[in-house]
Structure formats: structure tokens, C-alpha cells
C-alpha atoms as a PDB file:
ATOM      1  CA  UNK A   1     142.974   1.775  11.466  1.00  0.00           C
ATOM      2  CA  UNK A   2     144.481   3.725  14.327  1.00  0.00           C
ATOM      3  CA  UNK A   3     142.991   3.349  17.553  1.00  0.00           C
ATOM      4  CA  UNK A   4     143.143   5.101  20.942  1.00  0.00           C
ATOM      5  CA  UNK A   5     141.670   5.499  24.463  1.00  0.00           C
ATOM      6  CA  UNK A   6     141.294   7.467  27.312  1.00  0.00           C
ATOM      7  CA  UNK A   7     139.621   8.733  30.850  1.00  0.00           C
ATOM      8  CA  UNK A   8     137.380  12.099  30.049  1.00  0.00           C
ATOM      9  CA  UNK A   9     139.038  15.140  30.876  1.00  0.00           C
ATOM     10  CA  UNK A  10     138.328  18.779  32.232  1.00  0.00           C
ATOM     11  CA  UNK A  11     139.590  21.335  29.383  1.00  0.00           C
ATOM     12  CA  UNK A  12     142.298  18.908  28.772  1.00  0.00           C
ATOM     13  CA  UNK A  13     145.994  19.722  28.071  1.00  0.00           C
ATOM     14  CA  UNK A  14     147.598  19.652  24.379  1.00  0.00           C
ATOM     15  CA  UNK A  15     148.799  16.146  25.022  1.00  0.00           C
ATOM     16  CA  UNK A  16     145.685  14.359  25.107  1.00  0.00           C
ATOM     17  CA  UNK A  17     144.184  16.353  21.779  1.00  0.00           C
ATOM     18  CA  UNK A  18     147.031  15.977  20.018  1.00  0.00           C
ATOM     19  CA  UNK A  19     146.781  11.891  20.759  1.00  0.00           C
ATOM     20  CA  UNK A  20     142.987  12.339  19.867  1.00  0.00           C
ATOM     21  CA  UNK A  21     144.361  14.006  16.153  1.00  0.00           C
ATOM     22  CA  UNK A  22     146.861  11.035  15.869  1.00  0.00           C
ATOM     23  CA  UNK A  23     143.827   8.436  16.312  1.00  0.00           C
ATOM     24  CA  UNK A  24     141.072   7.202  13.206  1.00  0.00           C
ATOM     25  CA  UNK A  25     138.862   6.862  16.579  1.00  0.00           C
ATOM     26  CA  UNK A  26     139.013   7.835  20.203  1.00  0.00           C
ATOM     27  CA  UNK A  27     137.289   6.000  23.134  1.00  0.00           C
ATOM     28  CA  UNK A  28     136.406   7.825  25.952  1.00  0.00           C
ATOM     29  CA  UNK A  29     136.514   5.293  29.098  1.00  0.00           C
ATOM     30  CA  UNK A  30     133.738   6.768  30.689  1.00  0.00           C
ATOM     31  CA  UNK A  31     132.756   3.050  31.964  1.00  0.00           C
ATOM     32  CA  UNK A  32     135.775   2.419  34.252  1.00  0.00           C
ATOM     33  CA  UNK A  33     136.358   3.976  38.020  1.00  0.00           C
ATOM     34  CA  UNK A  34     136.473   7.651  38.820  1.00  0.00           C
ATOM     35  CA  UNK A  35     140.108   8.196  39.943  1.00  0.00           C
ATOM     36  CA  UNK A  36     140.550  10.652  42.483  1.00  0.00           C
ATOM     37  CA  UNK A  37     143.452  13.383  41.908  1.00  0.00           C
ATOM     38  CA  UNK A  38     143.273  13.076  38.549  1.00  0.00           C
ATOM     39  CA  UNK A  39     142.359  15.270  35.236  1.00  0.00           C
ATOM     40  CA  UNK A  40     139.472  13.661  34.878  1.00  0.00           C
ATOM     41  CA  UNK A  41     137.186  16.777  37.209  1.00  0.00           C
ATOM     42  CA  UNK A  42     140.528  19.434  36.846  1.00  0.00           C
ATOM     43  CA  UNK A  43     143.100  21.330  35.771  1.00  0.00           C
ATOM     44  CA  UNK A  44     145.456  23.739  35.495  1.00  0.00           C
ATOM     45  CA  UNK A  45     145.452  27.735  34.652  1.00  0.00           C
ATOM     46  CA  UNK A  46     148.226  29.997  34.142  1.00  0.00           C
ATOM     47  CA  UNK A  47     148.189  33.176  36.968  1.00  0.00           C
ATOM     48  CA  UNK A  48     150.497  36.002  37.468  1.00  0.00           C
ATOM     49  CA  UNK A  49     152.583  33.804  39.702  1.00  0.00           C
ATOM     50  CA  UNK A  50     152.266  30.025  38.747  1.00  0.00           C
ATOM     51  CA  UNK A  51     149.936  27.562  37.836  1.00  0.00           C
ATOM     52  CA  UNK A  52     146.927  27.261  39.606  1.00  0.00           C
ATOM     53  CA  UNK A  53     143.935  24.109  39.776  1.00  0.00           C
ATOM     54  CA  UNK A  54     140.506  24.081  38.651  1.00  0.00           C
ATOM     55  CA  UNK A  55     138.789  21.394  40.146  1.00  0.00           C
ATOM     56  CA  UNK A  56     135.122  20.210  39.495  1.00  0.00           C
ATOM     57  CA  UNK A  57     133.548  19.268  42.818  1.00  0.00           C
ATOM     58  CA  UNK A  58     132.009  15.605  42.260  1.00  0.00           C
ATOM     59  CA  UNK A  59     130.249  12.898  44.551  1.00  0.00           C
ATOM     60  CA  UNK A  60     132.568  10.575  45.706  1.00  0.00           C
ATOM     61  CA  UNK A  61     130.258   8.309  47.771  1.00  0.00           C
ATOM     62  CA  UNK A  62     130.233   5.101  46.755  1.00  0.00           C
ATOM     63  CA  UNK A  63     132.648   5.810  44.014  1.00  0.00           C
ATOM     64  CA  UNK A  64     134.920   2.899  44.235  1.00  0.00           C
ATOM     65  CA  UNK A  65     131.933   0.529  42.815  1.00  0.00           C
ATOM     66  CA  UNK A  66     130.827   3.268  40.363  1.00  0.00           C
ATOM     67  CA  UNK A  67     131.792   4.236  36.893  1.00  0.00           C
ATOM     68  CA  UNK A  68     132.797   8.076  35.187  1.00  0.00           C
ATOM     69  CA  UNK A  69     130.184   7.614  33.587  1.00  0.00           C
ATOM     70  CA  UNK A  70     128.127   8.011  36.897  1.00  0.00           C
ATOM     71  CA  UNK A  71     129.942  10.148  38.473  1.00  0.00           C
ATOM     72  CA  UNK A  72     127.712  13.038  39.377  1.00  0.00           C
ATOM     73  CA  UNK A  73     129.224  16.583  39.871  1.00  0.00           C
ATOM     74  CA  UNK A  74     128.007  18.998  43.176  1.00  0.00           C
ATOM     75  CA  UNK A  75     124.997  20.641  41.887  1.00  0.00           C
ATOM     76  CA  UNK A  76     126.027  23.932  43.502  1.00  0.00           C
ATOM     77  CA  UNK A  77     126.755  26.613  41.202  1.00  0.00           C
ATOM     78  CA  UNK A  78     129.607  28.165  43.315  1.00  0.00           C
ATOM     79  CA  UNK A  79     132.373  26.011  41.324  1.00  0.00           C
ATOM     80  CA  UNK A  80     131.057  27.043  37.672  1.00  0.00           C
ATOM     81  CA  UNK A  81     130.844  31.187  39.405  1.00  0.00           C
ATOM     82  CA  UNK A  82     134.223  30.416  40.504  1.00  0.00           C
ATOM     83  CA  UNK A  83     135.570  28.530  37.392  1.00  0.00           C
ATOM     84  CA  UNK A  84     134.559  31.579  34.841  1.00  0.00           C
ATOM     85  CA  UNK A  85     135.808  34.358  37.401  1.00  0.00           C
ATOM     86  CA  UNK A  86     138.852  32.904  37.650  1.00  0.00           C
ATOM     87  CA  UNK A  87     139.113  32.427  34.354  1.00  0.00           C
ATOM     88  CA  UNK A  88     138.249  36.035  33.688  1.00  0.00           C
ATOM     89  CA  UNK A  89     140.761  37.554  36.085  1.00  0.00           C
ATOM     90  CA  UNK A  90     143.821  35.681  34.442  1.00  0.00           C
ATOM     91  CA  UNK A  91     142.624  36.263  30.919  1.00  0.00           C
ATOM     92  CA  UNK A  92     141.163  38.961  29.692  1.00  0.00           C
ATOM     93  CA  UNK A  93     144.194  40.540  29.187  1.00  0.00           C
ATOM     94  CA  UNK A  94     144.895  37.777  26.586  1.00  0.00           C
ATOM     95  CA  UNK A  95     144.856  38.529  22.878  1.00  0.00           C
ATOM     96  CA  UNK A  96     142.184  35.915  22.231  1.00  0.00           C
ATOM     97  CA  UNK A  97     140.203  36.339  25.620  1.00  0.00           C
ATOM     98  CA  UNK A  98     137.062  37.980  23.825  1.00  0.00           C
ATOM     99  CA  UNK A  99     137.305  35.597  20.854  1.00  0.00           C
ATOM    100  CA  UNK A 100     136.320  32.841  23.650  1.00  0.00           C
ATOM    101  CA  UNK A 101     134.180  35.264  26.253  1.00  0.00           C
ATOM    102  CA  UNK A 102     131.007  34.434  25.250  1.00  0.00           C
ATOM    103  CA  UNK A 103     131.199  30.583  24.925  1.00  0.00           C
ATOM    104  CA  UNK A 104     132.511  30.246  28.345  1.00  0.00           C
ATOM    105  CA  UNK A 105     130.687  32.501  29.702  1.00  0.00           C
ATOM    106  CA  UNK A 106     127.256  30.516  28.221  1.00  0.00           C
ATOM    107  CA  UNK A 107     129.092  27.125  29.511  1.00  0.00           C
ATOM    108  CA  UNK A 108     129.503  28.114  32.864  1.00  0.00           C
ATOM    109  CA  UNK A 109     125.952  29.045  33.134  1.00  0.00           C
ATOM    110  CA  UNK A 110     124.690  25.625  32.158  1.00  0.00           C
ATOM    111  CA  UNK A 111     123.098  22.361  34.015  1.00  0.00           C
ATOM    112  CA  UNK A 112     125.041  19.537  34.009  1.00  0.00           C
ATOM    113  CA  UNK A 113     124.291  16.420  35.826  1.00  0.00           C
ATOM    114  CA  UNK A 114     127.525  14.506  35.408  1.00  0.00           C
ATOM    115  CA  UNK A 115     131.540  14.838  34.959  1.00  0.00           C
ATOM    116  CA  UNK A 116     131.229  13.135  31.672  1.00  0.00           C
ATOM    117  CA  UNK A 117     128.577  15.557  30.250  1.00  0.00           C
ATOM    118  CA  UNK A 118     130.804  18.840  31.439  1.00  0.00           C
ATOM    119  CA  UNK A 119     134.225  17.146  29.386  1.00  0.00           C
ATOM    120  CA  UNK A 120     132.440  15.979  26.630  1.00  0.00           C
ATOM    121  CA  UNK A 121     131.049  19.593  26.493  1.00  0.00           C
ATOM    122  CA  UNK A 122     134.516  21.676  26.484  1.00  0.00           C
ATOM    123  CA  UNK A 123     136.407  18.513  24.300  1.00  0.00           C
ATOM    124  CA  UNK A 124     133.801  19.484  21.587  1.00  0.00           C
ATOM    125  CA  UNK A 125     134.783  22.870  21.095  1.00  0.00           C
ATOM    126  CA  UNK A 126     138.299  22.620  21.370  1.00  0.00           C
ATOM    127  CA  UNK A 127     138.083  19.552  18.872  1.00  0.00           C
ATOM    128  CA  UNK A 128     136.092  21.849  16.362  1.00  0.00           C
ATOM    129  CA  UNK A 129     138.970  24.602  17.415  1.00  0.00           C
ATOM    130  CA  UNK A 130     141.625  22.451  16.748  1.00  0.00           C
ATOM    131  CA  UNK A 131     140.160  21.232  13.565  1.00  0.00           C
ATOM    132  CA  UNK A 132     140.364  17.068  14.861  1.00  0.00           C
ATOM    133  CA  UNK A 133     137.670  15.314  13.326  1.00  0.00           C
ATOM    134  CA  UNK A 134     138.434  11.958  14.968  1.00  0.00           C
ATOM    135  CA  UNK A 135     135.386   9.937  15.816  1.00  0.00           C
ATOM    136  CA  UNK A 136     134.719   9.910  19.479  1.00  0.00           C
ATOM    137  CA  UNK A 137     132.885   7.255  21.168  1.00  0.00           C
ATOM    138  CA  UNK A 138     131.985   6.449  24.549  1.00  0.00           C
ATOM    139  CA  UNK A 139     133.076   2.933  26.214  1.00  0.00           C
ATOM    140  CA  UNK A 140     129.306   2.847  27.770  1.00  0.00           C
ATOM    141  CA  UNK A 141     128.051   2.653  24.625  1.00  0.00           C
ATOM    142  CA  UNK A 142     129.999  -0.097  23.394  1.00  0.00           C
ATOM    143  CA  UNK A 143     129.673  -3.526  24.458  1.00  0.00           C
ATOM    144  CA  UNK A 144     132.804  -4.846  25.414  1.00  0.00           C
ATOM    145  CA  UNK A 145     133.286  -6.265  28.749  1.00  0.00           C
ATOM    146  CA  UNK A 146     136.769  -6.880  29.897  1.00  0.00           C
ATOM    147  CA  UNK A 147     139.239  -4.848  31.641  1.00  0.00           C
ATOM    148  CA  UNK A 148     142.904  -3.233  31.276  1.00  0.00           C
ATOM    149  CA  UNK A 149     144.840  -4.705  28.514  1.00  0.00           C
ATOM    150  CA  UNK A 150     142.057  -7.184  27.360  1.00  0.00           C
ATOM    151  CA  UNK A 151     139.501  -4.312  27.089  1.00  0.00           C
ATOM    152  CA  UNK A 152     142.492  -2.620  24.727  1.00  0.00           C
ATOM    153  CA  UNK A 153     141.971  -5.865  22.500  1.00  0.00           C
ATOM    154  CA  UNK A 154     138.534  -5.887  22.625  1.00  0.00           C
ATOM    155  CA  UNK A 155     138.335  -2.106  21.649  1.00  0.00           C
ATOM    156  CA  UNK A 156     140.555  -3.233  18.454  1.00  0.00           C
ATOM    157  CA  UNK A 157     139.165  -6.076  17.339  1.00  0.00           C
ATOM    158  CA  UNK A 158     135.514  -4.249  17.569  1.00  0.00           C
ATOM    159  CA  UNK A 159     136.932  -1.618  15.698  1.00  0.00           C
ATOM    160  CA  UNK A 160     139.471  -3.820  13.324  1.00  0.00           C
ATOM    161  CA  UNK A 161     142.192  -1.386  14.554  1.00  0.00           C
ATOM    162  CA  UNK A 162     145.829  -2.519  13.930  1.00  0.00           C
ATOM    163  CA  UNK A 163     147.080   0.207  15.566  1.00  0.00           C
ATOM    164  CA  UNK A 164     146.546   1.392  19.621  1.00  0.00           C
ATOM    165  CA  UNK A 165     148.092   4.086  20.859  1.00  0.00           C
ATOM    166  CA  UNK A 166     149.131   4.555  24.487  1.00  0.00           C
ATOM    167  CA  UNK A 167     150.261   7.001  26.309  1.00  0.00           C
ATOM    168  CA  UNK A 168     153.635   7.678  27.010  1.00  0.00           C
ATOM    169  CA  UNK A 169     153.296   5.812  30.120  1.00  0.00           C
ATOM    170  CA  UNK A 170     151.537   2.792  28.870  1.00  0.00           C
ATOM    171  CA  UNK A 171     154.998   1.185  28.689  1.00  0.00           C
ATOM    172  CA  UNK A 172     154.645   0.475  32.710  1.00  0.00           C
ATOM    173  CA  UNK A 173     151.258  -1.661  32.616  1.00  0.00           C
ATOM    174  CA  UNK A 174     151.143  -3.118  28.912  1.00  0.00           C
ATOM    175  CA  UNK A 175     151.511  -6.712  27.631  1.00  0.00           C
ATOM    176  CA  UNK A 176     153.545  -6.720  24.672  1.00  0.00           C
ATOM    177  CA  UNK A 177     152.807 -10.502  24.069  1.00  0.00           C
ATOM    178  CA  UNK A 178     149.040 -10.033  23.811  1.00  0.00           C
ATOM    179  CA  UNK A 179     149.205  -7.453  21.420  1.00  0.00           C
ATOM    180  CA  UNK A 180     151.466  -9.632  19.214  1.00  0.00           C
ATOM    181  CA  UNK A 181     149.669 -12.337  19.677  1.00  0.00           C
ATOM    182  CA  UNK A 182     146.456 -10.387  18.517  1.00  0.00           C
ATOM    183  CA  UNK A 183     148.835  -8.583  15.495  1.00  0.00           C
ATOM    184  CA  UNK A 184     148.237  -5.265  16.733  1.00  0.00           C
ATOM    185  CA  UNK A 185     150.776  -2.370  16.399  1.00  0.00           C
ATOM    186  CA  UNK A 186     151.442  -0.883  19.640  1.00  0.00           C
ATOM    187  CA  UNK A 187     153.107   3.319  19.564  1.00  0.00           C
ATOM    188  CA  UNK A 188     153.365   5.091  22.803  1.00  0.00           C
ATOM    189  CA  UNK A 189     152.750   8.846  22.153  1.00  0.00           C
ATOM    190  CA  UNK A 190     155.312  11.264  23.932  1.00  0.00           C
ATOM    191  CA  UNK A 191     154.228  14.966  23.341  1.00  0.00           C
ATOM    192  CA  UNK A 192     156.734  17.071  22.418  1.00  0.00           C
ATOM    193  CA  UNK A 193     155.564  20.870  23.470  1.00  0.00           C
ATOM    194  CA  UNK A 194     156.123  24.067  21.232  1.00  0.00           C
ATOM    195  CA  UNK A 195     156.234  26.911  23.316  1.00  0.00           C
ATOM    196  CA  UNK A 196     154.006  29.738  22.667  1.00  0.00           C
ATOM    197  CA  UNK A 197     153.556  33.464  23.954  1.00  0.00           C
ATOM    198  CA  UNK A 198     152.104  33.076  27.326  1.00  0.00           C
ATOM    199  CA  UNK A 199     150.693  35.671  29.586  1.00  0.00           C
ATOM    200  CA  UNK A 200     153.453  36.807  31.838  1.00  0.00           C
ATOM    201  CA  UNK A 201     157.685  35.983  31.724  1.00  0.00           C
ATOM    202  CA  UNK A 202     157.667  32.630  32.864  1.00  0.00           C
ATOM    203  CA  UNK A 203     156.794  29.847  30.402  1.00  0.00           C
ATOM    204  CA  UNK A 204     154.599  26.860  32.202  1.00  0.00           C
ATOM    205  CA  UNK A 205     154.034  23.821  29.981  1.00  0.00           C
ATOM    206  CA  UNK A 206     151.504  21.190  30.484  1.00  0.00           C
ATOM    207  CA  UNK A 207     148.666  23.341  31.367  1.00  0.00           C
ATOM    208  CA  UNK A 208     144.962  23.091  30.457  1.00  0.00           C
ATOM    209  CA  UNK A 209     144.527  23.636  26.754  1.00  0.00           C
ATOM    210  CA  UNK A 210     142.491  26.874  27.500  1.00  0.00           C
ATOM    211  CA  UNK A 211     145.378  28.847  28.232  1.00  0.00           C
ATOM    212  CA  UNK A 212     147.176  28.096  24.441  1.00  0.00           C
ATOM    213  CA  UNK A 213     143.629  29.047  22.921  1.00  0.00           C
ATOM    214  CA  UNK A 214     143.514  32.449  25.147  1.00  0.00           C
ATOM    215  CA  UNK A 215     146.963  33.293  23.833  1.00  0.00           C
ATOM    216  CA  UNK A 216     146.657  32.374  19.928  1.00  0.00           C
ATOM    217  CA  UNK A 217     145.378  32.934  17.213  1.00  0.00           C
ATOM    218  CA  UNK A 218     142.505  30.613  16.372  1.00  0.00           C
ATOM    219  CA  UNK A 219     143.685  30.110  12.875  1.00  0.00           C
ATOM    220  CA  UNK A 220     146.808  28.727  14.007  1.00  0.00           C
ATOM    221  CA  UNK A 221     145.917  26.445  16.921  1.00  0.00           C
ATOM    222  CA  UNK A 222     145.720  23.286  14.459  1.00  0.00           C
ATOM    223  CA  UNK A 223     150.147  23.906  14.016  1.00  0.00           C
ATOM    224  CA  UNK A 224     150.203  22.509  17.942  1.00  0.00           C
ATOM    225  CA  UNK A 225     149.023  19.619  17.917  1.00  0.00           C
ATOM    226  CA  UNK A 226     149.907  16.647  14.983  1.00  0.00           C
ATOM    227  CA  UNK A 227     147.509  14.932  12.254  1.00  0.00           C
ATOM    228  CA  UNK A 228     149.216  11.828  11.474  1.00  0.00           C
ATOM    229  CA  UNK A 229     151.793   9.935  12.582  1.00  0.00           C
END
């Protein structure tokens, strides 16, 4: 059983689905520290002249003894107003712009509470659009209680996983002899990107998966990210 884990993200980039498709089950660590400056409240967009962030306003008082989970956003609507216009103004020149108009413009009208309830929203649909079926779980609703590598262990032996992927940076903070000692496999994923017809002359890579669904066809999304190892 393949195994793999990571922070939510906002409309998150080919990598991390792609790692999702590779996995028999995901964990979302939702139960660990909100990291500032990460994906887990942005992202990027493709404009006329580079790449550009969208960044979920969130509550950052107190933060450092909170959890994602927990995390609240700003319950201002400005950022969702500003979210879909922007979105609008770089897109709807894109072939597949009205295929997705209506379910972001619907999402950006909701209520959400929390960080972890606007990802798990957006993951959802690009899952389904991607056609992943990997079971996703949430690390608050598992009990495990230990942290960084252990917690890795503990996800795998809840799970009987012999396999965890990392990412391709897990190299820099993992303990090889724990996982050996505990028989479990250990792969680091490393995305390798196919380039696609963008909006524009200049290809960007490594931008929010919202701008590869905006400029293909939905039928052939699944080709960009792998099944199986």
C-alpha cells in the first residue's frame, strides 16, 4: 500500500495532484502549524506579463500554537471578489474558461470558516477533473500523535503502508534508518512538467493547477499527471 502526505493547498499546482494519483491514500496534515509564505492560503496565476499571487487572507494571531486545521480565513468578502475577478480578467480568453465559469463563480460566492474547508473545496473538483480517486483523509481525524518523521511511521503502520512517498525535498529532513528499521519503502517524487498551450508566448511552469484546466481540454487533463508508479 502506497502512502503519502501533505499540508492543504490553495488550487494546488500539478505536482502535488500528480503525488496524490501516485498514492493508495493521501493525508492531508491539517493538524500541524500554519506556515506562513507558503501554498497552503496561495498561489500563482498566469497574466499577460508574468505570474502573479493569489493569496487567502487568514488569522495569524496566535498561530504559532495553532493547527491548519484552525486556521480561520478573514471573513471579508473582498479576497473571494478579488480572487474570481482576477481570475476572470486573465481567463476568459481561455479555450476552457466557460467550461469552469460557473463553478468558480458559485465557489467564490460561498462561506467558509477555515483555510482547510476552502482547499479541501477546490482539491475536490480538480481530483474529480483529473480523474484521482485516491482516498483522502485528514490527520485531525486520525489519531496518531507524534511529529515529523515518527508521525510518517505512525501514518504507515495505521495504514499498513509499505510505501511513503515524499516530496522531492524530503531527502533534506528524512531518516533513512527509521524507515528501514520499520521496512518501509521510501520514493521521493520529482515532477517532471509537460508543457502545454498557455495563454500568451511565454511558457511559466509551476503555476496553480487552474491555469492547465483553463487551457485544456477536460478530457485530456488525466495525460498530466501519472497513475502509478
Amino acid at each position: 500500500m502506497i502512502l503519502s502526505a501533505h499540508q492543504p493547498a490553495y488550487l494546488p499546482w500539478l505536482g502535488y495532484l500528480e503525488r496524490i494519483s501516485l498514492s493508495d491514500k493521501f493525508v492531508i496534515l491539517d493538524q500541524v502549524q500554519f506556515e506562513k509564505n507558503s501554498f497552503i492560503n496561495r498561489n500563482k496565476i498566469k497574466t499577460k506579463e508574468d505570474a502573479l499571487w493569489l493569496t487567502i487572507p487568514v488569522n495569524l494571531k496566535n498561530h504559532l500554537e495553532g493547527t491548519i486545521k484552525n486556521t480561520t480565513i478573514n471573513t471579508n468578502d473582498k479576497w473571494k471578489i478579488k480572487h474570481w475577478k482576477t481570475i476572470q480578467q486573465n481567463y476568459s480568453k481561455a479555450p476552457f474558461f466557460d467550461f469552469h465559469k460557473d463553478f468558480f463563480e458559485e465557489a467564490y460566492k460561498k462561506k467558509w470558516k477555515t483555510i482547510n474547508e476552502v482547499n479541501h473545496f477546490f482539491l475536490k473538483y480538480l481530483l474529480k477533473l483529473f480523474d484521482i480517486k485516491t482516498e483522502i483523509l485528514f490527520l485531525s481525524d486520525l489519531n496518531v500523535k507524534k511529529k515529523k518523521n515518527d508521525l510518517i511511521i505512525e501514518l504507515c503502520d495505521l495504514f499498513s503502508a509499505d510505501v511513503f512517498i515524499f516530496g522531492s525535498q524530503g531527502k533534506n529532513y528524512f531518516s533513512e534508518e527509521k524507515f528501514k528499521k520499520n521496512s518501509i519503502k521510501t520514493l521521493f517524487h520529482k515532477f517532471e512538467y509537460k508543457v502545454y498551450k498557455q495563454l500568451g508566448e511565454k511558457f511559466i511552469p509551476n503555476l496553480s493547477s487552474l491555469d492547465l484546466i483553463m487551457n485544456e481540454n477536460p478530457k485530456n487533463l488525466a495525460k498530466y499527471v501519472k497513475k502509478n508508479l
